[in-house]
Protein backbone atom coordinates (compact mmCIF):
# COMPACT_ATOMS: atom_id res chain seq x y z
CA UNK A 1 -5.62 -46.99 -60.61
CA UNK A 2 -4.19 -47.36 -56.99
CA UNK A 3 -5.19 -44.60 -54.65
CA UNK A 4 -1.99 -42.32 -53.07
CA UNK A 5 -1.90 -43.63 -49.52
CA UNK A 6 -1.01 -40.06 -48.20
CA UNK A 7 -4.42 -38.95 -49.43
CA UNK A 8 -6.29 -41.90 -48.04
CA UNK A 9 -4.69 -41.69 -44.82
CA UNK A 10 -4.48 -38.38 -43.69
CA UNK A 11 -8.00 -37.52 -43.22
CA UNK A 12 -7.93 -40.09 -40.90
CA UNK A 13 -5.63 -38.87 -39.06
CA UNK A 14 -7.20 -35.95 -38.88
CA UNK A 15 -10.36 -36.96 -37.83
CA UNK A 16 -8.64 -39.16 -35.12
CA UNK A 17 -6.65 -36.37 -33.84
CA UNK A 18 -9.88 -34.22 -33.87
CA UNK A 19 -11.87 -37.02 -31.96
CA UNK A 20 -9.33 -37.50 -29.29
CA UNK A 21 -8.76 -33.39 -28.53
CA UNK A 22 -12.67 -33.55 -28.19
CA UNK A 23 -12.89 -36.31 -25.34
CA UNK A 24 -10.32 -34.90 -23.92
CA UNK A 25 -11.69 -31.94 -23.34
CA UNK A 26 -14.99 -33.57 -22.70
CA UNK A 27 -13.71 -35.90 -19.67
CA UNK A 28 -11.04 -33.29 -18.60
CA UNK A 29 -13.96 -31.16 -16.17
CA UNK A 30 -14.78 -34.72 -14.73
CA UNK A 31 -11.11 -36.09 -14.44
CA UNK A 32 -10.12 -33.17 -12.59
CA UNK A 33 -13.24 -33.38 -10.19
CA UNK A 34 -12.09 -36.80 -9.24
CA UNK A 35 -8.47 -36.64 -9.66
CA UNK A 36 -8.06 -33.10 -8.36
CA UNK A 37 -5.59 -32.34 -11.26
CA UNK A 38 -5.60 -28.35 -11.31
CA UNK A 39 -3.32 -26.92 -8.55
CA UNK A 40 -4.06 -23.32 -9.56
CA UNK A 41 -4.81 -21.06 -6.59
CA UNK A 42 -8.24 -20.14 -6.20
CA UNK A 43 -9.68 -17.08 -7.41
CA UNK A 44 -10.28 -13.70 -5.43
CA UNK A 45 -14.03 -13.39 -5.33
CA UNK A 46 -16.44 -11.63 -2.65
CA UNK A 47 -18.71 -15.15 -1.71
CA UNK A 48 -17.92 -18.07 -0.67
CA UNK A 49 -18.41 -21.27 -3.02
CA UNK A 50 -21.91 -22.66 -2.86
CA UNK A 51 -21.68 -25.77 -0.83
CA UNK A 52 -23.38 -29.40 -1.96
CA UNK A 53 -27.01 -28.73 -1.52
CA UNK A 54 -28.84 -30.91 1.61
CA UNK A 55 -32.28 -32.78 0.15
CA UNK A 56 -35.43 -31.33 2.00
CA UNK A 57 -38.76 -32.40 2.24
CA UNK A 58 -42.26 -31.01 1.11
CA UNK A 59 -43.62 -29.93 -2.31
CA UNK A 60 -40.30 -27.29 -3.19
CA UNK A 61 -37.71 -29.71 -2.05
CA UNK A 62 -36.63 -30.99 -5.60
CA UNK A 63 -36.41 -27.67 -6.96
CA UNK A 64 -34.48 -26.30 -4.33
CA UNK A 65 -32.23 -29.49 -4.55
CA UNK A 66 -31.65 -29.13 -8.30
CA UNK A 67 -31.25 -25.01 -8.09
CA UNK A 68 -28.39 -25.64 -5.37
CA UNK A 69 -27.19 -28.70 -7.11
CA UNK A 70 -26.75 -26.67 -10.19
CA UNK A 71 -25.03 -23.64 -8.22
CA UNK A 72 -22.51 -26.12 -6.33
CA UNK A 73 -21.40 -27.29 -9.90
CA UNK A 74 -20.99 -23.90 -11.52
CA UNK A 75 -18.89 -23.43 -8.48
CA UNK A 76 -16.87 -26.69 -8.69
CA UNK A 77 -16.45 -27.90 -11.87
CA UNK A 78 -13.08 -29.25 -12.89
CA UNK A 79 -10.45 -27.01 -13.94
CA UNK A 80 -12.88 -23.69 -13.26
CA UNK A 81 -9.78 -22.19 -11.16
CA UNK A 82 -7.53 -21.91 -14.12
CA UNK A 83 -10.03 -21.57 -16.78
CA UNK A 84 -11.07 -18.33 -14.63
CA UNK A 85 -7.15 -17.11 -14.39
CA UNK A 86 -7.13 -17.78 -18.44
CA UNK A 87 -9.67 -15.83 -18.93
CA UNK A 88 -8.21 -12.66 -17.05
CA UNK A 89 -4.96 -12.82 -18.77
CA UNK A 90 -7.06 -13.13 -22.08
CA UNK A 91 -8.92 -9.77 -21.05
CA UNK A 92 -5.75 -8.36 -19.97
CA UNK A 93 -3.92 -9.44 -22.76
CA UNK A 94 -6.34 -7.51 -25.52
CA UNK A 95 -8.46 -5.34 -23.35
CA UNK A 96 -5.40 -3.77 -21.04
CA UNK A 97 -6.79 -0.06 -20.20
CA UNK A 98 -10.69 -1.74 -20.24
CA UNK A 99 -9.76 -4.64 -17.59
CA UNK A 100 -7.15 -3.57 -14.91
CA UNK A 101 -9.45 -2.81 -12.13
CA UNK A 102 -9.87 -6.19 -9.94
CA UNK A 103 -10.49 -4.30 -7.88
CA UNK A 104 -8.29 -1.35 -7.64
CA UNK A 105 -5.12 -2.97 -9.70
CA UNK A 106 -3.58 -1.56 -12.23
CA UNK A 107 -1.08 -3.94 -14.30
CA UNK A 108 1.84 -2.67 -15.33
CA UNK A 109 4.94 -3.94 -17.42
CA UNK A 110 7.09 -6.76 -16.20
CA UNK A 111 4.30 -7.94 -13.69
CA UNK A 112 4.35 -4.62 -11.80
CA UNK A 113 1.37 -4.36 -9.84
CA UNK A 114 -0.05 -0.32 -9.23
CA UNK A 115 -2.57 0.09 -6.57
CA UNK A 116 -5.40 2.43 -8.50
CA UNK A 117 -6.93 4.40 -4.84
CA UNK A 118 -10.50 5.28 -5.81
CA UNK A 119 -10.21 4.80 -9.53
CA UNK A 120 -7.91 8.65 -9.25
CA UNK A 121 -4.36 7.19 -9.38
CA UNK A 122 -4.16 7.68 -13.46
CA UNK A 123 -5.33 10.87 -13.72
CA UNK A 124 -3.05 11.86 -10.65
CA UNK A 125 -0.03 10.56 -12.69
CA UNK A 126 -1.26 12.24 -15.89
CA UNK A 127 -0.85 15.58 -13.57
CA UNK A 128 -4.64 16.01 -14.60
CA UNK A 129 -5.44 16.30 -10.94
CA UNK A 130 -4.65 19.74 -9.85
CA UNK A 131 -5.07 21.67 -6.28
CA UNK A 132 -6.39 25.11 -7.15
CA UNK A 133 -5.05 28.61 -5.34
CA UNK A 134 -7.46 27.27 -1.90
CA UNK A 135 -6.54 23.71 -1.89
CA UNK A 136 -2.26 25.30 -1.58
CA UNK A 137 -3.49 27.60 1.14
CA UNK A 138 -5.39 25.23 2.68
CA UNK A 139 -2.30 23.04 3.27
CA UNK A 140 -0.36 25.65 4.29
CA UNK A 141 -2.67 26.84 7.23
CA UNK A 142 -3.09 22.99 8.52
CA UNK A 143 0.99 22.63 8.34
CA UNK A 144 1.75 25.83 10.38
CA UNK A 145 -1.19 25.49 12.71
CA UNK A 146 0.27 22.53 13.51
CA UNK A 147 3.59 23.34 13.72
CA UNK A 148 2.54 26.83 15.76
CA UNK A 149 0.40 24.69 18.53
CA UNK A 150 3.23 22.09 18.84
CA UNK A 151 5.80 24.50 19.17
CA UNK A 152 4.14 26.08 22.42
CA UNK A 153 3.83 22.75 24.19
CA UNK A 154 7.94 22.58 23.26
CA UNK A 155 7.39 20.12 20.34
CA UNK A 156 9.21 19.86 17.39
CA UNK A 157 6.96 18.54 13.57
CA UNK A 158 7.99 17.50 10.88
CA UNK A 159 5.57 16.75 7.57
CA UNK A 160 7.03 13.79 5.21
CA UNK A 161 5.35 12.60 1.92
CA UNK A 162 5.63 8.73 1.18
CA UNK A 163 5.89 8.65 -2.52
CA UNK A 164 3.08 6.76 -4.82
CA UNK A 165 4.85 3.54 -5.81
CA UNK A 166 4.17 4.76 -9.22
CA UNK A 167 5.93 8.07 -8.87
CA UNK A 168 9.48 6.13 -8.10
CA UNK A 169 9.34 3.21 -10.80
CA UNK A 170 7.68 5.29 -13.48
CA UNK A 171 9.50 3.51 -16.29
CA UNK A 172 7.10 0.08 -14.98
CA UNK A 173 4.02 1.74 -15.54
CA UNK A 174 1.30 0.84 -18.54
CA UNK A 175 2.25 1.83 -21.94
CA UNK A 176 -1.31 3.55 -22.35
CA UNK A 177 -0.65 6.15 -19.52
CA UNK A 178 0.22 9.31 -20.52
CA UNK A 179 1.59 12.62 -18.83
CA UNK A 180 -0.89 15.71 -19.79
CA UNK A 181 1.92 17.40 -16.99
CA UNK A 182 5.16 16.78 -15.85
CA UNK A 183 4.41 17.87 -12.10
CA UNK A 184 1.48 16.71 -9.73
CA UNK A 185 -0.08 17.82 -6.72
CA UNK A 186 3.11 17.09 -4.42
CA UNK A 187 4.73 19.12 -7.05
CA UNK A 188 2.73 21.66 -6.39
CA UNK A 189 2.79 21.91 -2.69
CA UNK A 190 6.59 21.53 -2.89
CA UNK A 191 6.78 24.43 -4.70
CA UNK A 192 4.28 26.29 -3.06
CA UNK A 193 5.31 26.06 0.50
CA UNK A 194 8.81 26.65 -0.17
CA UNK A 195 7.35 30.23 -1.81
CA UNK A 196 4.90 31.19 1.18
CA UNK A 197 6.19 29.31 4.30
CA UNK A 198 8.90 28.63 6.40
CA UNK A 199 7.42 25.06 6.94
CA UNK A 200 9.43 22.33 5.01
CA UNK A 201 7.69 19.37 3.48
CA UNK A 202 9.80 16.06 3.13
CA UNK A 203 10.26 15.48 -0.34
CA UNK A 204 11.66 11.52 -0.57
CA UNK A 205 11.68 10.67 -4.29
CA UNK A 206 14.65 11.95 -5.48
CA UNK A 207 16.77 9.48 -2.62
CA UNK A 208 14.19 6.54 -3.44
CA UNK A 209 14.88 6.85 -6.84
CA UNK A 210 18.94 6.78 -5.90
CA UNK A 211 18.73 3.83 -3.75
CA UNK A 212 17.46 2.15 -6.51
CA UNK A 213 20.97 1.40 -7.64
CA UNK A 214 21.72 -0.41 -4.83
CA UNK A 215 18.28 -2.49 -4.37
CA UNK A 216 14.51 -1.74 -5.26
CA UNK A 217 12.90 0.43 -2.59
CA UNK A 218 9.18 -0.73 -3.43
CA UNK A 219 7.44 -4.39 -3.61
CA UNK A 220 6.71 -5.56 -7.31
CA UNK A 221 2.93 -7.04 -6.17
CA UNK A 222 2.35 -4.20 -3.25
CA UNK A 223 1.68 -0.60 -3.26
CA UNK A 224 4.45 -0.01 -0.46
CA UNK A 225 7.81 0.43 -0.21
CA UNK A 226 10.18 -2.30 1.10
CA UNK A 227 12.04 -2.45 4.65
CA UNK A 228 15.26 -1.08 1.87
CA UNK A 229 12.74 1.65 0.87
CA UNK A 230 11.27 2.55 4.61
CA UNK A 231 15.33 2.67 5.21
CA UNK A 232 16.07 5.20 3.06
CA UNK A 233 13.07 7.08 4.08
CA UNK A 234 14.33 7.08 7.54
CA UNK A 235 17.54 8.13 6.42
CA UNK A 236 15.80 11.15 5.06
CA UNK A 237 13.47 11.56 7.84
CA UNK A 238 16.59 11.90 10.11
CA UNK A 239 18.66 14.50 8.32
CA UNK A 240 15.30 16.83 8.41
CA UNK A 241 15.27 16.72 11.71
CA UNK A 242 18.28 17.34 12.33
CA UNK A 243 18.06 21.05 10.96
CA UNK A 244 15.55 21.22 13.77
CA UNK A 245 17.40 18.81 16.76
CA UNK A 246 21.55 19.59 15.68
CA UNK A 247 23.90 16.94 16.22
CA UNK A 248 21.39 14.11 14.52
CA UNK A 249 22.92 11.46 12.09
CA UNK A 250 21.11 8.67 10.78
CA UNK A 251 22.74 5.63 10.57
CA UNK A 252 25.24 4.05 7.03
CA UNK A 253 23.70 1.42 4.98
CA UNK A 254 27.15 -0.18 5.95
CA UNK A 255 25.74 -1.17 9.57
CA UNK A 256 23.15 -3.52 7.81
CA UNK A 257 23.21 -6.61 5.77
CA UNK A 258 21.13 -6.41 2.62
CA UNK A 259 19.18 -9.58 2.18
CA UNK A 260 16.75 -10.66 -0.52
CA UNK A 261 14.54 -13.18 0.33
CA UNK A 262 11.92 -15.05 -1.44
CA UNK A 263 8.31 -14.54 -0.60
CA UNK A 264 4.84 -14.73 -2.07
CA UNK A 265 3.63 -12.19 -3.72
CA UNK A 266 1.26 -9.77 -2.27
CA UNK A 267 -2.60 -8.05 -1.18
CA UNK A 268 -2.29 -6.75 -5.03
CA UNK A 269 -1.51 -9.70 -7.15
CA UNK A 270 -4.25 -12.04 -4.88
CA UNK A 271 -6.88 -8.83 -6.09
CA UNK A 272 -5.91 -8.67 -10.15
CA UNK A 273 -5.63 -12.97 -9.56
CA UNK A 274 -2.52 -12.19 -11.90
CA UNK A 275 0.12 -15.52 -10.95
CA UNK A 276 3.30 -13.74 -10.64
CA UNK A 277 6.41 -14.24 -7.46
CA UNK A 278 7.36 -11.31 -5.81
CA UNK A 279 10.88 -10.56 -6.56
CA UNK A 280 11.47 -7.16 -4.64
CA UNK A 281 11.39 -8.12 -1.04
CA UNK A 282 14.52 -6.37 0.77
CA UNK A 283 15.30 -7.32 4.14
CA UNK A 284 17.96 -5.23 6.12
CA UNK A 285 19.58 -7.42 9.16
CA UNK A 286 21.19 -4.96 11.63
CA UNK A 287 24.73 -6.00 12.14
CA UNK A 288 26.27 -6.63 16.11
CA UNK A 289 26.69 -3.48 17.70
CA UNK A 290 23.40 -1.88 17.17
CA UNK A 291 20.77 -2.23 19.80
CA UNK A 292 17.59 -4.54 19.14
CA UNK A 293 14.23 -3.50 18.44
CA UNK A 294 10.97 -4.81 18.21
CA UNK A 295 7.62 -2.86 18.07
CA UNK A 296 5.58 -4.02 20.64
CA UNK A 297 1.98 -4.07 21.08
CA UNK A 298 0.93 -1.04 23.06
CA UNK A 299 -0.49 -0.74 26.28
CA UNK A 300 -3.85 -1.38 26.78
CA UNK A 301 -4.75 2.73 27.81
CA UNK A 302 -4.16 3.96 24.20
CA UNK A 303 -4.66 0.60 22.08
CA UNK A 304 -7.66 2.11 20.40
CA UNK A 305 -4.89 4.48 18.16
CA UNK A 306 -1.52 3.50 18.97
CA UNK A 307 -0.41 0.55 16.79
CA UNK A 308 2.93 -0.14 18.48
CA UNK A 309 5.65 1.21 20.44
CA UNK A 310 9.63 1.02 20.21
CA UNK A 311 12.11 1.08 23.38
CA UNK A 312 15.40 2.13 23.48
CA UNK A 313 17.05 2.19 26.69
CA UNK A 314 20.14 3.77 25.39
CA UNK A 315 18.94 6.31 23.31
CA UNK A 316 16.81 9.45 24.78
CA UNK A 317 13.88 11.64 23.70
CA UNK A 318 10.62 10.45 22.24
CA UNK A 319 8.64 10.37 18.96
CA UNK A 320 4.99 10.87 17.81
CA UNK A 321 4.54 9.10 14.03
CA UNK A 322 1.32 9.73 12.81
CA UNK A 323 0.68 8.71 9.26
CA UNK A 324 -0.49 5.29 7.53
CA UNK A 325 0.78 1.87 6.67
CA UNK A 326 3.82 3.40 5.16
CA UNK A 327 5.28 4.04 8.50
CA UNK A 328 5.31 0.52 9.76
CA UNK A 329 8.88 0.13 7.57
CA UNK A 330 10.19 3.32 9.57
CA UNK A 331 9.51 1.32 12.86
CA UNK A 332 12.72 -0.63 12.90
CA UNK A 333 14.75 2.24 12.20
CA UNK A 334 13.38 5.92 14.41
CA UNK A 335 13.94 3.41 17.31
CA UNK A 336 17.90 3.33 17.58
CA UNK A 337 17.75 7.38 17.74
CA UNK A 338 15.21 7.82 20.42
CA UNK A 339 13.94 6.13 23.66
CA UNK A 340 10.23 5.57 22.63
CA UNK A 341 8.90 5.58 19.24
CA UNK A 342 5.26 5.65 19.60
CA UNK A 343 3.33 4.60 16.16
CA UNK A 344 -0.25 6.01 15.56
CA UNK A 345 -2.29 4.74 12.68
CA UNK A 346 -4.32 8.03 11.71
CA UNK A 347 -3.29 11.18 9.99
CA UNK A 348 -5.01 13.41 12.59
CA UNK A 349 -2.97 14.81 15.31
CA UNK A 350 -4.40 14.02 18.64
CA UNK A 351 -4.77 17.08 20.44
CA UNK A 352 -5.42 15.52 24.73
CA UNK A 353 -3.03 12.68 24.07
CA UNK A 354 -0.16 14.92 22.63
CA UNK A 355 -1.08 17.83 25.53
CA UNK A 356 -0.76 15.26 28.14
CA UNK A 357 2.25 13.05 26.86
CA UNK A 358 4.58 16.17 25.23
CA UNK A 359 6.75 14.25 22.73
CA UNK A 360 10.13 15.85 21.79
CA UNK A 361 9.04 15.63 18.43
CA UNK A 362 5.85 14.88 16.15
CA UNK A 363 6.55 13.15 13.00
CA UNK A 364 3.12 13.26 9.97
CA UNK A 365 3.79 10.69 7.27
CA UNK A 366 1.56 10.79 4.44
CA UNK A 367 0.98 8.85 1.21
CA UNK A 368 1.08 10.87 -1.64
CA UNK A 369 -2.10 9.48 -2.80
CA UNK A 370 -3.87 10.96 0.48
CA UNK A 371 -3.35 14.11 -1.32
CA UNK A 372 -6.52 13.42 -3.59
CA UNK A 373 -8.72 12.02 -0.58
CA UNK A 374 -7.67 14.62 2.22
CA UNK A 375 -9.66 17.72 3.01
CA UNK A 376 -7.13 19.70 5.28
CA UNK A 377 -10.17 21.63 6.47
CA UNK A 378 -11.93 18.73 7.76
CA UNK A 379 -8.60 16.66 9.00
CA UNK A 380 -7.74 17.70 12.21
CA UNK A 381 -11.80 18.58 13.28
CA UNK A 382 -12.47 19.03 17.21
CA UNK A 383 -13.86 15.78 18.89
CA UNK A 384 -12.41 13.02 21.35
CA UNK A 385 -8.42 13.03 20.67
CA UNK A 386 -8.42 15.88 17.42
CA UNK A 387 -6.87 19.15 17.41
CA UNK A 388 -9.18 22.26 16.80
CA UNK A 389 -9.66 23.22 12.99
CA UNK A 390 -6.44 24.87 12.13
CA UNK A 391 -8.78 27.66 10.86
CA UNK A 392 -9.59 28.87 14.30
CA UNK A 393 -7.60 31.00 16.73
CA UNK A 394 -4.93 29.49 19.20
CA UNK A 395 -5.99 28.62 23.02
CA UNK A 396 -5.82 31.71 24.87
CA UNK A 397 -4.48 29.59 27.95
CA UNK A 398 -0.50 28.94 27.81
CA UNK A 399 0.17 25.25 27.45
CA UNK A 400 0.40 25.00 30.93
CA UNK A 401 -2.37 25.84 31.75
CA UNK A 402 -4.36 24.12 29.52
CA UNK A 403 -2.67 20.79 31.06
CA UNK A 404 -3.56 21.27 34.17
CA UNK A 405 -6.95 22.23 33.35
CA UNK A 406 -7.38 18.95 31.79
């Protein structure tokens, strides 16, 4: 009896198939090291690659040779760089709420990246992190401290919250989070200063989360908001003040073109080594008519704390930003209302500097996440350029005086 050629041949097939995945995975490490195949970015990691060991002499020097020769290889071998990105999506992929740490990253859907600040940001979006009764009044003696000591030397404050990126694109975040609360600490401090104090805190979510129609307000792969976000912001900023400086407007959306370029993505997708483009990046091109601005580099006296400085010839007054890297999207913007725009990277208020210069106005900006690594006792302690502990009594000397002394 004649054998069934399908039997007799597809074994073989089989077995050739089998042979030739095998060699090609055997040669593909060295192909690559020769032919430099694998174009995938390299990974984020805390060393640099072990270099090609150098032969030395004496007793130890093959052993050292064949230890570093074995290191530079772990380090180099072909395709490593996207066998390593495999493996995160892999642990990503089935392990989400085990692996999203890398460090600090949280992955969320549609390639949204969440900066996690000290391992607290979940449980701050779960609401699970709470101020207690002393944490509210706390706040609420910094805030009118400051706003008491400023108003003697004739200066106006104003306290604004940048949202958590989180807290405006809620609908991006993991699946596996969970609200225990509806409200968080902002929330809370909303609510609680507008019950015991005359002092207003910003509140900008509710006009990031409106602008949203019109363009995203926050980077996809970065914790901040975009220059569209920092607009509206500004927007904000502006009407607040206002109530304090009448006659204040800020400026239409209508006196910008909206651009959308494209750009790499960002500080969080090079930490989580997740491969995606950034897609959020709004650019806002004043149209002719407005003045130009550029933050400059400040000068040399105060470049130890200011981190730039705005002029605006046809504008008057000046203003104080204190706050973080949130404000450096205001910068284009505070400039076409007042002559100098001064920007300080620190949340303390700097008591000499601010006696000595008088601003028309003191702007705090604060990320909402500062909320969970802030001690408003300890924030504005006496030392070189820090106010006194808003727990202690007001100079007894007028303003004035107190200048002079100085």
């Amino acid at each position: 009896m004649q054998d069934n050629p399908a039997k007799s041949t597809a074994p073989r097939w089989a077995e050739l198939s089998l042979i030739v995945l095998f060699l090609t995975f055997l040669w593909a490490p060295t192909l690559d090291t020769l032919l430099h195949l694998d174009r995938s970015t390299l990974p984020k990691e805390n060393r640099l690659p072990a270099p090609f060991p150098e032969w030395q002499s004496g007793s130890r020097g093959l052993k050292n040779f064949l230890a570093g020769l074995n290191a530079y290889f772990n380090d180099h071998f072909g395709w490593r760089n996207r066998l390593i990105h495999w493996h995160r999506r892999l642990q990503l992929g089935l392990f989400p709420a085990e692996n999203q740490a890398s460090p600090g990253v949280i992955i969320g859907r549609d390639g949204w990246l969440f900066l996690n600040a000290d391992g607290t940001t979940i449980d701050y979006y779960r609401g699970t992190r709470r101020f207690t009764p002393q944490d509210l009044r706390d706040w609420q003696a910094l805030l009118e401290h400051r706003r008491d000591w400023l108003a003697r030397l004739g200066i106006k404050y104003l306290f604004v919250v940048a949202p958590n990126k989180q807290s405006i694109y809620s609908e991006e975040v993991p699946d596996w989070w969970k609200r225990d609360r509806p409200d968080t600490k902002l929330d809370q401090l909303i609510a609680y200063m507008r019950a015991h104090s005359t002092v207003e805190v910003v509140d900008l979510r509710a006009a990031l989360r409106d602008a949203r129609q019109i363009a995203p307000t926050y980077f996809k792969t970065d914790s901040h908001w975009n220059p569209f976000g920092g607009f509206i912001g500004y927007q904000e900023i502006i009407k607040a003040l206002a109530k304090q400086m009448p006659g204040l407007e800020p400026l239409p959306l209508s006196d910008f073109t909206i651009e959308r370029p494209l750009r790499p993505s960002s500080y969080l997708a090079d930490w989580a080594d997740w491969d995606v483009n950034e897609t959020c990046a709004v650019l806002l091109i004043p149209k002719p008519g407005l003045p130009p601005l550029e933050m400059s580099q400040p000068f040399l006296e105060y470049s130890d704390f200011i981190v730039g400085v705005t002029e605006n010839p046809q504008a008057r007054g000046t203003v104080a930003v204190f706050g973080d890297s949130f404000q450096n999207c205001l910068a284009p913007y505070l400039g076409y209302h007042f002559r100098t725009v001064t920007f300080h990277k620190q949340h303390a208020l700097p008591e000499q500097w601010l006696a000595k210069e008088r601003p028309d106005v003191v702007v705090s900006e604060m990320v909402e996440q500062e909320f969970d690594m802030t001690d408003p006792n300890t924030l504005d302690e006496p030392g070189d350029f820090l106010m006194r502990p808003h727990r202690q009594l007001l100079p007894t000397k007028p303003p004035e005086e107190a200048v002079d002394a100085r």
